[in-house]
N, C-alpha and C. Protein backbone atom coordinates (compact mmCIF):
# COMPACT_ATOMS: atom_id res chain seq x y z
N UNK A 1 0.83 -1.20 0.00
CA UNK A 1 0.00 0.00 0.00
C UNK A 1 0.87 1.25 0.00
N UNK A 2 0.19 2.58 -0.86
CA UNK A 2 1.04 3.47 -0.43
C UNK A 2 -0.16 4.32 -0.02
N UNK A 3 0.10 5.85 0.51
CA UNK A 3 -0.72 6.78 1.16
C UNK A 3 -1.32 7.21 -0.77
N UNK A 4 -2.53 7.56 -0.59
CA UNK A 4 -3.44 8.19 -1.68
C UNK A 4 -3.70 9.49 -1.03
N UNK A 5 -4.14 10.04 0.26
CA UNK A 5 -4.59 11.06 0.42
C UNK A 5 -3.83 11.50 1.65
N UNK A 6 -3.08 12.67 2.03
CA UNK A 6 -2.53 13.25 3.03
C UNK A 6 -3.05 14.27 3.60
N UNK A 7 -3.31 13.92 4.65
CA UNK A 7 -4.36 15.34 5.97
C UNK A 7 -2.97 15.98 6.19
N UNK A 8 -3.97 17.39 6.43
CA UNK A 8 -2.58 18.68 6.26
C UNK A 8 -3.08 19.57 8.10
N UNK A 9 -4.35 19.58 8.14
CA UNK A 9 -5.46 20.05 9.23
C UNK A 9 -4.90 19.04 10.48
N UNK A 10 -5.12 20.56 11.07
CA UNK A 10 -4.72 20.12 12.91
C UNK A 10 -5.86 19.28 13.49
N UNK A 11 -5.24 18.47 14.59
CA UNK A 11 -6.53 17.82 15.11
C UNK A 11 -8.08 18.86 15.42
N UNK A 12 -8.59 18.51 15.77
CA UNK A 12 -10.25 19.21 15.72
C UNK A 12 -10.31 20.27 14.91
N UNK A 13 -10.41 19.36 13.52
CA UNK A 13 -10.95 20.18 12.47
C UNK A 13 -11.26 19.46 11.77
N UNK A 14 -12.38 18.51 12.47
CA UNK A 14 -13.30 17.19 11.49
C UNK A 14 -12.28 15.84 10.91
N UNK A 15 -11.32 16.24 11.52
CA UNK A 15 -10.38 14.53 11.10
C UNK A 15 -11.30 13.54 11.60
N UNK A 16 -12.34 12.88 12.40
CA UNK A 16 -12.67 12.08 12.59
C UNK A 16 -13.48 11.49 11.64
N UNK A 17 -15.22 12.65 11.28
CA UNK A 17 -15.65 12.16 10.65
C UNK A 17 -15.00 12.46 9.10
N UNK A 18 -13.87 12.95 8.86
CA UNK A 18 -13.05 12.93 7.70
C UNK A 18 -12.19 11.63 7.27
N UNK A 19 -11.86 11.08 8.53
CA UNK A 19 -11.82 9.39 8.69
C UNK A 19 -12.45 8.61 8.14
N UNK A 20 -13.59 8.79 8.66
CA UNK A 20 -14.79 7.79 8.40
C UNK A 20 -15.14 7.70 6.68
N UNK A 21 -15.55 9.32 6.47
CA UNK A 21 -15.78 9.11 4.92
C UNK A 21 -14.93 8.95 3.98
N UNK A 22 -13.23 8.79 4.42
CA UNK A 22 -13.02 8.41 3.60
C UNK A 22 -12.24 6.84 3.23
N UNK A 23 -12.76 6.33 4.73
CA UNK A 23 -12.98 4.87 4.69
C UNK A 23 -14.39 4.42 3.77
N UNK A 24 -15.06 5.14 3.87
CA UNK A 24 -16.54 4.62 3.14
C UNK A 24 -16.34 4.93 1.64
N UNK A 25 -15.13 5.89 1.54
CA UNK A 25 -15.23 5.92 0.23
C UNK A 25 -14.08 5.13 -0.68
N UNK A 26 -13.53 4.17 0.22
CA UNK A 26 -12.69 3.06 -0.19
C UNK A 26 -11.18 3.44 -0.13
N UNK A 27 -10.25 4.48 0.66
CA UNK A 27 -9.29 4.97 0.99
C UNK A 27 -9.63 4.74 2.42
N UNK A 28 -9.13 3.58 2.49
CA UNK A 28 -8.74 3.19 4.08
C UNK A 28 -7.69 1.50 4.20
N UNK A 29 -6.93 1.68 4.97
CA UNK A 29 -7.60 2.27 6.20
C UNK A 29 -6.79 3.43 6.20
N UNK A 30 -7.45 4.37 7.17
CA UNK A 30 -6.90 5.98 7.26
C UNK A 30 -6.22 6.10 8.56
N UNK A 31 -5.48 6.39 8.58
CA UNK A 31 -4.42 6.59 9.77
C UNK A 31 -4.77 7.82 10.59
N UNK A 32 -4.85 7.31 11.71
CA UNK A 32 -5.06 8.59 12.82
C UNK A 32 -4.93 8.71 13.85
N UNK A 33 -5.00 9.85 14.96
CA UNK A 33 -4.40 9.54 16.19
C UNK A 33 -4.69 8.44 17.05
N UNK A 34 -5.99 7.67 16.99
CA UNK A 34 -7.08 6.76 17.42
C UNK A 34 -6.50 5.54 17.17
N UNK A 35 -5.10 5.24 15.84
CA UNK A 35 -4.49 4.04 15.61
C UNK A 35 -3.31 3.86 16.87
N UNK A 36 -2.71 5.06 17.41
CA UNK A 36 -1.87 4.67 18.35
C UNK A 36 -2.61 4.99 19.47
N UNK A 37 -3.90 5.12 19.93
CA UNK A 37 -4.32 4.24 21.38
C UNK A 37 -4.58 2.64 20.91
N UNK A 38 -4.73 2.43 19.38
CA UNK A 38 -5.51 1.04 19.74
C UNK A 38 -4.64 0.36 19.52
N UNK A 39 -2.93 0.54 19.00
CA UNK A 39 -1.87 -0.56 18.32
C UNK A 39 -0.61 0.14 19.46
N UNK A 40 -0.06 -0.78 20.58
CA UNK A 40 1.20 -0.39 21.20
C UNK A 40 2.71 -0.17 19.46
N UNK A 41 2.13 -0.82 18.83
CA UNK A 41 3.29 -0.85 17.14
C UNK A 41 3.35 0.27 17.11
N UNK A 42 2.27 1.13 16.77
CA UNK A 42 2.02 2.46 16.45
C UNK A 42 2.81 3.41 17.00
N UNK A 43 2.79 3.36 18.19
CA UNK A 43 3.33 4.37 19.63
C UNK A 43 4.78 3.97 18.89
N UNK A 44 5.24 2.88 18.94
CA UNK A 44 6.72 2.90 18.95
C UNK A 44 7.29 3.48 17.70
N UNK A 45 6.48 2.96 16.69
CA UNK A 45 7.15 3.51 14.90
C UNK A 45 6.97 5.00 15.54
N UNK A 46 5.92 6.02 15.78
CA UNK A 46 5.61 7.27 16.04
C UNK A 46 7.03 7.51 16.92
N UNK A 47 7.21 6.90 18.04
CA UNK A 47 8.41 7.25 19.11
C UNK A 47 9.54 7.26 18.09
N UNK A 48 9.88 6.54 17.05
CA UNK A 48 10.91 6.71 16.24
C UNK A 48 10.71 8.04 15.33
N UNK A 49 10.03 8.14 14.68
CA UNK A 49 10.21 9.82 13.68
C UNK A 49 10.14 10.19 14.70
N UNK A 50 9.32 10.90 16.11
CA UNK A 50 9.74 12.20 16.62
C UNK A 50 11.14 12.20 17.09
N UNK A 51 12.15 10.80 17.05
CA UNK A 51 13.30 10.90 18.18
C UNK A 51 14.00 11.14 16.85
N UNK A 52 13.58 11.15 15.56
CA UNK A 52 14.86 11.27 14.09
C UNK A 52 15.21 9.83 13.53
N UNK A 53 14.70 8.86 14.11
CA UNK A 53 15.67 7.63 13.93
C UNK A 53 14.89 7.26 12.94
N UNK A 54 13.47 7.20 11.93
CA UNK A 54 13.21 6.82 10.97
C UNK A 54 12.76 7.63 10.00
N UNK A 55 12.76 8.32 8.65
CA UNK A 55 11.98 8.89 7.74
C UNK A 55 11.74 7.99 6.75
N UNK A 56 11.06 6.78 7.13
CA UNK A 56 10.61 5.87 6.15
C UNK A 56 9.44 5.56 5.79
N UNK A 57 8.88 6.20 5.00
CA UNK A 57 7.38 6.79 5.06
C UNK A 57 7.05 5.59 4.68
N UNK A 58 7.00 4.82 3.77
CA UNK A 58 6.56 3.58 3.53
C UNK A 58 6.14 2.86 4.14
N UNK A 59 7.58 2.63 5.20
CA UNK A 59 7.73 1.59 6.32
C UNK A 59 6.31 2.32 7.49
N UNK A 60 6.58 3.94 6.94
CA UNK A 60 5.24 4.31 8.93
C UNK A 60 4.15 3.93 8.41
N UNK A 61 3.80 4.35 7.60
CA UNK A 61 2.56 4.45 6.64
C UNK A 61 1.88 2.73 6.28
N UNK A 62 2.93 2.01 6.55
CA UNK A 62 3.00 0.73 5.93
C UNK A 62 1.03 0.14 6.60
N UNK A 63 0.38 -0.38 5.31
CA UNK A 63 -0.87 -1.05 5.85
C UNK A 63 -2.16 0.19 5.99
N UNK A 64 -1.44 1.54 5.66
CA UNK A 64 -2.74 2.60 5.01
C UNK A 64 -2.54 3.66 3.99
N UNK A 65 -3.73 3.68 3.90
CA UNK A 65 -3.96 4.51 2.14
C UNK A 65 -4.26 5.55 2.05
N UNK A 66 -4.64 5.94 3.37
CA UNK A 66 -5.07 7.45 3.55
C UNK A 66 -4.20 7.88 4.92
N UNK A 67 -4.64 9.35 5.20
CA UNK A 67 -3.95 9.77 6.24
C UNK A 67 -4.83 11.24 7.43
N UNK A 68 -5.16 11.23 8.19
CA UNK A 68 -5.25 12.47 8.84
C UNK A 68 -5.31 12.47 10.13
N UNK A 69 -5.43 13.51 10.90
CA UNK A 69 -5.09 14.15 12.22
C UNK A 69 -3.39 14.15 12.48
N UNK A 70 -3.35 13.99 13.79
CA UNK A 70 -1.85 14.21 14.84
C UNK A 70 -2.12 12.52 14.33
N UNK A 71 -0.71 11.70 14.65
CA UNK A 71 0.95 12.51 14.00
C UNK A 71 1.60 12.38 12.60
N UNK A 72 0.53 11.99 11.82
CA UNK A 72 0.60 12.18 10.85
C UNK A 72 0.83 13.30 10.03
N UNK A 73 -0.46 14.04 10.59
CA UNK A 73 -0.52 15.87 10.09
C UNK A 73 1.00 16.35 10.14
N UNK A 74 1.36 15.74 11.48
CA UNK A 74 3.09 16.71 12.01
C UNK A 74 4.14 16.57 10.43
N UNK A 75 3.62 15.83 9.77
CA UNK A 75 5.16 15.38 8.97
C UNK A 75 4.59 15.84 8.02
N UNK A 76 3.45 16.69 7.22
CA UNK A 76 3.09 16.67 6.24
C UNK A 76 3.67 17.11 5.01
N UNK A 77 4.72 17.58 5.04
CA UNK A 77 5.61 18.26 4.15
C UNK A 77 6.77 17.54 3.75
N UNK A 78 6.95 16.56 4.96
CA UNK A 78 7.61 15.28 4.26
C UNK A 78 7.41 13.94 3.15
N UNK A 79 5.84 14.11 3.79
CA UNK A 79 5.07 13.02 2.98
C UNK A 79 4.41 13.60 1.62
N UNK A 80 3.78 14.62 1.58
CA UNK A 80 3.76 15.56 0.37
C UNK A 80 4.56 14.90 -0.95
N UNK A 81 5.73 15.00 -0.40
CA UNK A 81 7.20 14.52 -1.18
C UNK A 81 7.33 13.24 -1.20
N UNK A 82 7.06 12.14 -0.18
CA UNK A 82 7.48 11.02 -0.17
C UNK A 82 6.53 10.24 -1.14
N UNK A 83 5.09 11.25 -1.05
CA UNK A 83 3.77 10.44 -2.16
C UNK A 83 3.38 11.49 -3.12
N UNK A 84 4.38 11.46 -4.03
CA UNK A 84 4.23 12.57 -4.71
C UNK A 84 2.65 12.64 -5.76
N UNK A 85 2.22 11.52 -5.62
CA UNK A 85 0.76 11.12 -6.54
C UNK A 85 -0.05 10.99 -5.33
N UNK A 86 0.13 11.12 -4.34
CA UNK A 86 -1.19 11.54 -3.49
C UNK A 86 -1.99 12.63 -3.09
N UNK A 87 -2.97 12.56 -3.30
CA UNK A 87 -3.49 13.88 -2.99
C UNK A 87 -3.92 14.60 -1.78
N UNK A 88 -3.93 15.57 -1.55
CA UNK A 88 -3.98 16.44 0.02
C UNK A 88 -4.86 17.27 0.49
N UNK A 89 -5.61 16.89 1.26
CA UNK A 89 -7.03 16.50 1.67
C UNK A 89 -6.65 17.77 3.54
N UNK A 90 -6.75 18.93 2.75
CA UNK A 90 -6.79 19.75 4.15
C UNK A 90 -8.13 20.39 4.94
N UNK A 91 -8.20 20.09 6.29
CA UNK A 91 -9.97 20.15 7.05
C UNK A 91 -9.16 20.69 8.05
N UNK A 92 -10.33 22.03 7.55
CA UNK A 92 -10.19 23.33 8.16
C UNK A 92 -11.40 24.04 8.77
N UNK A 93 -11.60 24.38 10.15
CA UNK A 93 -12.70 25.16 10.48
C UNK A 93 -12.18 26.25 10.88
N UNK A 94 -13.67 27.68 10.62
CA UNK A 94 -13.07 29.06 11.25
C UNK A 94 -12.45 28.99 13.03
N UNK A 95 -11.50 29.84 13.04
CA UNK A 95 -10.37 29.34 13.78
C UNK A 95 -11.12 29.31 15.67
N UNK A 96 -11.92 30.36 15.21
CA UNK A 96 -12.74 30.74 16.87
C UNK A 96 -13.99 29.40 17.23
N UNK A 97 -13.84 29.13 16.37
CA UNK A 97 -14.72 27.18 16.16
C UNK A 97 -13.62 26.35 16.76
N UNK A 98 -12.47 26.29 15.96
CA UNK A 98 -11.58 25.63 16.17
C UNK A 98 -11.03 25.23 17.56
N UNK A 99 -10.79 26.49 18.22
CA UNK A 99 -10.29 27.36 19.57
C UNK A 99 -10.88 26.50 20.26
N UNK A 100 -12.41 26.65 20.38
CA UNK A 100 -13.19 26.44 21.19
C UNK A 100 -13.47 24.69 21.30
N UNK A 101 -12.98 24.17 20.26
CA UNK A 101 -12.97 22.63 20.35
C UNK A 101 -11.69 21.74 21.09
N UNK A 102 -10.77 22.84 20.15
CA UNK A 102 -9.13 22.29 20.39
C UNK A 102 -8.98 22.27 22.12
N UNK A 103 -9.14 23.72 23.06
CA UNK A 103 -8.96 24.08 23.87
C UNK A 103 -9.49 22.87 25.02
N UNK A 104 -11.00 22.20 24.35
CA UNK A 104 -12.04 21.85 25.46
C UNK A 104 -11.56 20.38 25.22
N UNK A 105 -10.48 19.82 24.51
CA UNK A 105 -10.41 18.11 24.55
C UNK A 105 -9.03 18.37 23.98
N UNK A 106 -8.09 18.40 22.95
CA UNK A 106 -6.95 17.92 22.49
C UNK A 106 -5.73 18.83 23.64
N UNK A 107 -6.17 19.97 23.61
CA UNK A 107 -5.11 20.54 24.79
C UNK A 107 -5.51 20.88 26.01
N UNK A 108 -6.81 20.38 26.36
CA UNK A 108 -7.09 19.76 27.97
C UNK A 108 -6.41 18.18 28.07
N UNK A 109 -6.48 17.62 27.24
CA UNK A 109 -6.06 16.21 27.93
C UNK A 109 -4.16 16.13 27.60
N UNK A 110 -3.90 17.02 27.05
CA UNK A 110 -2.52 17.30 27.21
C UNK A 110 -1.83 17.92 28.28
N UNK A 111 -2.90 18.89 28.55
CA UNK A 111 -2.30 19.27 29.89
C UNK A 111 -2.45 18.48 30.93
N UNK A 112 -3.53 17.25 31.16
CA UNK A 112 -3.64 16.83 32.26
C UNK A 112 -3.24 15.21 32.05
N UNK A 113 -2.43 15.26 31.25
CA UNK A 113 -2.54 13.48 30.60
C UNK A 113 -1.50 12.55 32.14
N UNK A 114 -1.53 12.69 32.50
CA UNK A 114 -0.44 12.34 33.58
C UNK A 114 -1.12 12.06 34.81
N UNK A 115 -2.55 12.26 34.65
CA UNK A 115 -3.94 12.25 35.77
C UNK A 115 -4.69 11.41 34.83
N UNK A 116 -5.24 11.73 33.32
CA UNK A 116 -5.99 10.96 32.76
C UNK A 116 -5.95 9.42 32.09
N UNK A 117 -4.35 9.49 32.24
CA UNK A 117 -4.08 7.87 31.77
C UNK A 117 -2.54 7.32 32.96
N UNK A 118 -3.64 7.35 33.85
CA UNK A 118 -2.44 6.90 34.69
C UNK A 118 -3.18 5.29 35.10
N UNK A 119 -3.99 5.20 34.83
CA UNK A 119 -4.34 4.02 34.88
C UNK A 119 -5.12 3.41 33.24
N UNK A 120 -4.18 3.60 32.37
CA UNK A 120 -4.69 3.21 31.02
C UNK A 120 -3.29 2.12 30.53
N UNK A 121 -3.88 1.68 29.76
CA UNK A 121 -1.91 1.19 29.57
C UNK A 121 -1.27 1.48 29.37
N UNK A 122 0.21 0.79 29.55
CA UNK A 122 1.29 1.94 29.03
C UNK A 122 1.85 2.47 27.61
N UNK A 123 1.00 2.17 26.35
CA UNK A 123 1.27 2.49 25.62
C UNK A 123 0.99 3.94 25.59
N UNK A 124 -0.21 3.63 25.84
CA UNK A 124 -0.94 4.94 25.63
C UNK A 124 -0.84 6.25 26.69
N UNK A 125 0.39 5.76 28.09
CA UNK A 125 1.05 6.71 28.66
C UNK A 125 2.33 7.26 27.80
N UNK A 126 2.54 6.10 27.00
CA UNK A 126 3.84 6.73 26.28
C UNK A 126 3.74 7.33 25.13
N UNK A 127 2.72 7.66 24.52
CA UNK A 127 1.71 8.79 23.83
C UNK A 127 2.09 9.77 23.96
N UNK A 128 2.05 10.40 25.37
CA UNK A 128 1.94 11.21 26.26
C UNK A 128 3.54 11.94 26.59
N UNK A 129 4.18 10.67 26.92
CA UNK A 129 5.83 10.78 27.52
C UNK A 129 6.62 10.92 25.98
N UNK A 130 6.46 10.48 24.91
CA UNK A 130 7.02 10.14 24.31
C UNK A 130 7.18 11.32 23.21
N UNK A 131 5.66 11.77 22.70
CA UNK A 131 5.58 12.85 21.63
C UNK A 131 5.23 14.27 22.11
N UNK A 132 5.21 14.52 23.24
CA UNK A 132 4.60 15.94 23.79
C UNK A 132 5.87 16.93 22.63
N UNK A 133 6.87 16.83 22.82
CA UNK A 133 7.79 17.66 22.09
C UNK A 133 7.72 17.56 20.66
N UNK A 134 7.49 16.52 20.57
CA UNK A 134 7.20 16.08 18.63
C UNK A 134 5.70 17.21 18.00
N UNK A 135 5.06 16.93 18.74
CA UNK A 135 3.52 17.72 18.55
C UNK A 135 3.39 18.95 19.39
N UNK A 136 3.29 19.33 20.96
CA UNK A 136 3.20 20.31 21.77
C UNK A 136 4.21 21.65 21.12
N UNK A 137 5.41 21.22 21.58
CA UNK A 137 6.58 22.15 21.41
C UNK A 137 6.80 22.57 20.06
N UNK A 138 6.81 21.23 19.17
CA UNK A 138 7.57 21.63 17.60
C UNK A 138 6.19 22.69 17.07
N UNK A 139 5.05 22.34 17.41
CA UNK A 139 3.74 22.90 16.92
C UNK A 139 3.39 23.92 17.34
N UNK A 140 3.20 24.20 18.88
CA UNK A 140 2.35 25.30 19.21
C UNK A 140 3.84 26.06 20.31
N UNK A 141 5.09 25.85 20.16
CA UNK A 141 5.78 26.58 21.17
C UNK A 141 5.62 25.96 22.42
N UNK A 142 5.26 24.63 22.95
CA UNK A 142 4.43 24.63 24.75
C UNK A 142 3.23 24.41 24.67
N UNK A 143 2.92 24.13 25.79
CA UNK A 143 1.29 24.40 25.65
C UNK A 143 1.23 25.99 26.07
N UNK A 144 -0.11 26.16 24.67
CA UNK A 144 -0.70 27.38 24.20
C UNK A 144 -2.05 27.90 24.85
N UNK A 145 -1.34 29.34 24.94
CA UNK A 145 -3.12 30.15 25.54
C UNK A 145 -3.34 30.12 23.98
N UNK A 146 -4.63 30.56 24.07
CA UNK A 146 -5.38 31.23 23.04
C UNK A 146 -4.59 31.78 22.04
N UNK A 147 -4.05 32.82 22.51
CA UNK A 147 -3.18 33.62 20.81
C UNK A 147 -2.48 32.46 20.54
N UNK A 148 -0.83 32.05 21.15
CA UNK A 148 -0.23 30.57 20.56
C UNK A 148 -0.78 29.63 19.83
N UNK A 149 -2.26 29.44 20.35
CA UNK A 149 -2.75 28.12 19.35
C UNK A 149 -2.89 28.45 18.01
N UNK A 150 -3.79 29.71 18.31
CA UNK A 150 -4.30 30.78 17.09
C UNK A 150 -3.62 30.79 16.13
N UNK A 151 -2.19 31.26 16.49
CA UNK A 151 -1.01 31.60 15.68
C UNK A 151 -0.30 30.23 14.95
N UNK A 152 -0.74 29.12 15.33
CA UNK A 152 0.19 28.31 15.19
C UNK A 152 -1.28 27.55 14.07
N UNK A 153 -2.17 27.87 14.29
CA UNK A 153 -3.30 27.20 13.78
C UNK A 153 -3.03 28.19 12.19
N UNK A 154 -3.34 29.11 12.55
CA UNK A 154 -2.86 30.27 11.02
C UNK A 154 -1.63 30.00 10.35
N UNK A 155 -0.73 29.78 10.96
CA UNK A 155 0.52 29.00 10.23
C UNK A 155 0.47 27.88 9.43
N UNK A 156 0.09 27.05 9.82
CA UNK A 156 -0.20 25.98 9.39
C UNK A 156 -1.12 25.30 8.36
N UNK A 157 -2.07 27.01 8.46
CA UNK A 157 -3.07 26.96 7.26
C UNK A 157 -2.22 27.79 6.10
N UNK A 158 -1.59 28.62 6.40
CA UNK A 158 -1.25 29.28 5.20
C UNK A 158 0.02 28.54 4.69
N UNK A 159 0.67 28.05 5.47
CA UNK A 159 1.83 27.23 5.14
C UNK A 159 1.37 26.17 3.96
N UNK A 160 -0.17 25.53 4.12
CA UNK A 160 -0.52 24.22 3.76
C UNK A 160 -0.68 24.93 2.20
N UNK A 161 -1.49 25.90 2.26
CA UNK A 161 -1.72 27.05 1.04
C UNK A 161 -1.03 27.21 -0.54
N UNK A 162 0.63 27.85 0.59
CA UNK A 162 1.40 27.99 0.13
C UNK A 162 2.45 26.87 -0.15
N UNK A 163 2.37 25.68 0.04
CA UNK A 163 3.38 24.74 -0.51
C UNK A 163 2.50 23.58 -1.05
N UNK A 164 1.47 23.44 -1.37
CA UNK A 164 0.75 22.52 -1.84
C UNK A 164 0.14 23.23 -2.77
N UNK A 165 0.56 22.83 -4.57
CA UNK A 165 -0.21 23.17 -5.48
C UNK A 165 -1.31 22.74 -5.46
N UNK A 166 -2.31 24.07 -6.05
CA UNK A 166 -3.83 23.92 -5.74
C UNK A 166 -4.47 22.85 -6.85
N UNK A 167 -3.75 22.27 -7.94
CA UNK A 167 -4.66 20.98 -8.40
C UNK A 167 -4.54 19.83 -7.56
N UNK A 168 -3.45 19.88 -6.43
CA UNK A 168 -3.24 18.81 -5.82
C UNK A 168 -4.11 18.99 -4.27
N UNK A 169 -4.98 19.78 -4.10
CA UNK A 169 -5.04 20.49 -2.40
C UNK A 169 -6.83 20.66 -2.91
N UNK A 170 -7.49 20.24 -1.97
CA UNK A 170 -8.80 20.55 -1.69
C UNK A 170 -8.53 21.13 -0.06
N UNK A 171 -9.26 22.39 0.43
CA UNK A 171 -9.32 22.75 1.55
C UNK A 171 -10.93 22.43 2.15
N UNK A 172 -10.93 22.06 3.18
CA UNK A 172 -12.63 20.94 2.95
C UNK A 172 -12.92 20.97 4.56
N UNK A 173 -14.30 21.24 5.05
CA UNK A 173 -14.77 20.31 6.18
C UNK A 173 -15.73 19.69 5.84
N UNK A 174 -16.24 19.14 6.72
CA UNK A 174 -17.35 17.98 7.09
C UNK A 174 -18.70 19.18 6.77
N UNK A 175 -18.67 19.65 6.95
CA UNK A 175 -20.52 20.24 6.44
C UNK A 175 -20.13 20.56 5.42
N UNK A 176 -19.31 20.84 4.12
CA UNK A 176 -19.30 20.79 2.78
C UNK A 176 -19.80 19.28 2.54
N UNK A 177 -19.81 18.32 3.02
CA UNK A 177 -20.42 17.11 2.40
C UNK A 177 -19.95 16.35 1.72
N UNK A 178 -20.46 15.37 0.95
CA UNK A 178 -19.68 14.36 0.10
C UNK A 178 -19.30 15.16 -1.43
N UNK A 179 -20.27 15.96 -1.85
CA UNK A 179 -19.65 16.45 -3.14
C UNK A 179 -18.25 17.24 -3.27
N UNK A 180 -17.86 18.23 -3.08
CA UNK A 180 -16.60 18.41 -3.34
C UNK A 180 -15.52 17.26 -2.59
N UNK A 181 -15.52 16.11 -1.77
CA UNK A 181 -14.56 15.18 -1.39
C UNK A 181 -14.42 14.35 -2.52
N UNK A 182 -16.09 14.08 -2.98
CA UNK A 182 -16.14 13.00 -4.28
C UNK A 182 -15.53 13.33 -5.70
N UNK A 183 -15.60 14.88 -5.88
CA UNK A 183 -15.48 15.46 -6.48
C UNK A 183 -13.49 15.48 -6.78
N UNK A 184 -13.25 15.56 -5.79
CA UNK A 184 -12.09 15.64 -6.10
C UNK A 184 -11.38 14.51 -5.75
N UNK A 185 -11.55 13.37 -5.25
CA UNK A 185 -11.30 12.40 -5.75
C UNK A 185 -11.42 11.17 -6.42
N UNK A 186 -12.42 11.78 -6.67
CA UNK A 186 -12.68 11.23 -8.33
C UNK A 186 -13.29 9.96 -8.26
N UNK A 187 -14.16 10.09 -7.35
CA UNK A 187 -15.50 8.90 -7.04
C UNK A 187 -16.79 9.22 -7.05
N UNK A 188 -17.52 7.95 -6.82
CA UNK A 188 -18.74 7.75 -6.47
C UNK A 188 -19.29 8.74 -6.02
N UNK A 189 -20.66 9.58 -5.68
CA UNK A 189 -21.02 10.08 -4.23
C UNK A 189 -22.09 8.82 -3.65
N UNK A 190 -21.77 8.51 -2.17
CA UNK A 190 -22.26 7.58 -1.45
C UNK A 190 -23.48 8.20 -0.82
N UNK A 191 -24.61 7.06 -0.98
CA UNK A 191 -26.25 7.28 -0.53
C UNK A 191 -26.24 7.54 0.57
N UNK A 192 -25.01 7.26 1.60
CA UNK A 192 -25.48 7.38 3.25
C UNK A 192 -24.98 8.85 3.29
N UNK A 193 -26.08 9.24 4.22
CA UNK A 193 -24.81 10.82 4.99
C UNK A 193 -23.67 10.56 5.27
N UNK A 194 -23.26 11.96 5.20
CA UNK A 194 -21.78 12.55 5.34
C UNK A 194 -21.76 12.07 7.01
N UNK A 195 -20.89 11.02 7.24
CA UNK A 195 -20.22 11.35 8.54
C UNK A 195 -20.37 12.44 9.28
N UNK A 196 -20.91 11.82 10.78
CA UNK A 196 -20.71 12.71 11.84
C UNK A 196 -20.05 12.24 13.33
N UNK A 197 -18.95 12.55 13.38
CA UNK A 197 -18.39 11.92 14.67
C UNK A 197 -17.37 13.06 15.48
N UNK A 198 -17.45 12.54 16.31
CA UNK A 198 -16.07 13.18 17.35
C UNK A 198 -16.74 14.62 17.97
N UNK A 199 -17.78 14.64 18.29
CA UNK A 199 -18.34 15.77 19.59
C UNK A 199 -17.41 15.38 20.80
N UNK A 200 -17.67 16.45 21.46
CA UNK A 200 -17.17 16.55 22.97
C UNK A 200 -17.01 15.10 23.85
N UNK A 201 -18.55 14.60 24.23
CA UNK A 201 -18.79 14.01 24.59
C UNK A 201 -18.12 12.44 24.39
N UNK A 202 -18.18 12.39 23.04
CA UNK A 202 -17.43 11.18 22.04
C UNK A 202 -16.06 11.32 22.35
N UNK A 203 -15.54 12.25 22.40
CA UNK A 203 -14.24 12.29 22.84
C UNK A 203 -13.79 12.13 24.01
N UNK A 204 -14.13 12.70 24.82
CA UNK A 204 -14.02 12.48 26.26
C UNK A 204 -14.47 10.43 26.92
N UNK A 205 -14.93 10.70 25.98
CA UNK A 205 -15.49 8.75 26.02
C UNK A 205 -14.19 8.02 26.35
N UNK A 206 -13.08 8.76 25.57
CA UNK A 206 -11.88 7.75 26.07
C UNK A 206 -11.45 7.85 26.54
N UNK A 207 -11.59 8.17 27.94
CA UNK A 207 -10.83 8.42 28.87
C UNK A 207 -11.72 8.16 30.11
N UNK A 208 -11.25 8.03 31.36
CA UNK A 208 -12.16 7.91 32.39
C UNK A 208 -12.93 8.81 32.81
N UNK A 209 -12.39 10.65 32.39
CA UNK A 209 -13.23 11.66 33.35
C UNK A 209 -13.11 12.74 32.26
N UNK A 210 -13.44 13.73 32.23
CA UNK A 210 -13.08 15.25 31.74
C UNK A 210 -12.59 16.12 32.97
N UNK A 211 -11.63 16.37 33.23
CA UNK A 211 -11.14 17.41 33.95
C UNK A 211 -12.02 18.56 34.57
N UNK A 212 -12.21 19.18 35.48
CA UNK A 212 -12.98 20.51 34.95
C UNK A 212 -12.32 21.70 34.83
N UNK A 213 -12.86 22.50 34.26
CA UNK A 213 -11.85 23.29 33.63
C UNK A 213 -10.91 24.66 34.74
């Protein structure tokens, strides 16, 4: 297998149900942060690119066809290059949407991951121990107030912009729907609705508690 489609979009910006549809639309399986809670393999290939010791996209990638969220997203400019015939599939919401999602689950359970999986296994503590600097630091500077995320969220969009030619780049969320996804990659459109997954609630599912804030 090689990667067909590369996510460019930070976590909570519809990577989930962006997952889903584009497992339903026969680009799967899709790689995402959700593969290294459920595979200890995962955690370790991941522990290797953030420590430098592998850029073998083949070998990470090895067994999917698609790609999005964290830690995939992190390398996207590598893989860009490594699949030069894949196409790049960026999910993007307005940023004060974004804020308000990112803030309430991906960098709450970062800040508190050391309380929330202390009784989970240890792969999925080493999630935690292992990539905070790969994703936290290289991405947002630390963990981020509000402007930092902001800033690092705007980067990352215009960055994606500007180095991904636009016949190769759809910029897309989940309430655009199946037509422009189908559209640009050059399928079917499927009878079921557009995917809907990964609310608050759904998220917080994996874990024992939500913090309060």
């Amino acid at each position: 297998m090689t990667l067909k489609v590369i996510g460019t979009g930070l976590s909570r910006t519809g990577t989930m149900s962006t997952r889903m549809a584009l497992e339903k639309l026969g680009f799967g399986p899709c790689h995402h942060m959700m593969a290294l809670f459920a595979d200890p393999d995962q955690v370790a290939i991941w522990t290797d690119v953030a420590r430098g010791k592998t850029t073998d996209w083949e070998s990470v990638f090895a067994g999917f066809t698609a790609q999005v969220d964290f830690p995939g997203g992190r390398v996207w400019q590598q893989t860009i290059e490594a699949f030069p015939e894949a196409k790049v599939l960026h999910t993007e919401r307005p940023e004060e949407v974004w804020w308000a999602s990112f803030s309430k689950t991906v960098l709450k359970v970062w800040t508190h991951h050391k309380m929330l999986t202390r009784n989970m296994p240890q792969h999925i503590q080493d999630i935690f121990a292992n990539l905070t600097p790969f994703y936290i630091d290289d991405t947002f500077g630390g963990l981020p107030d509000k402007a930092m995320a902001i800033e690092a969220y705007r980067r990352n969009n215009t960055l994606v912009r500007g180095l991904v030619p636009a016949d190769r780049l759809l910029v897309f969320t989940p309430s655009d729907g199946w037509g422009p996804l189908c559209d640009f990659l050059q399928v079917s459109v499927p009878t079921d609705p557009f995917p809907r997954s990964n609310a608050r609630d759904e998220f917080w599912s994996n874990f024992e508690e939500e913090p309060a804030d």
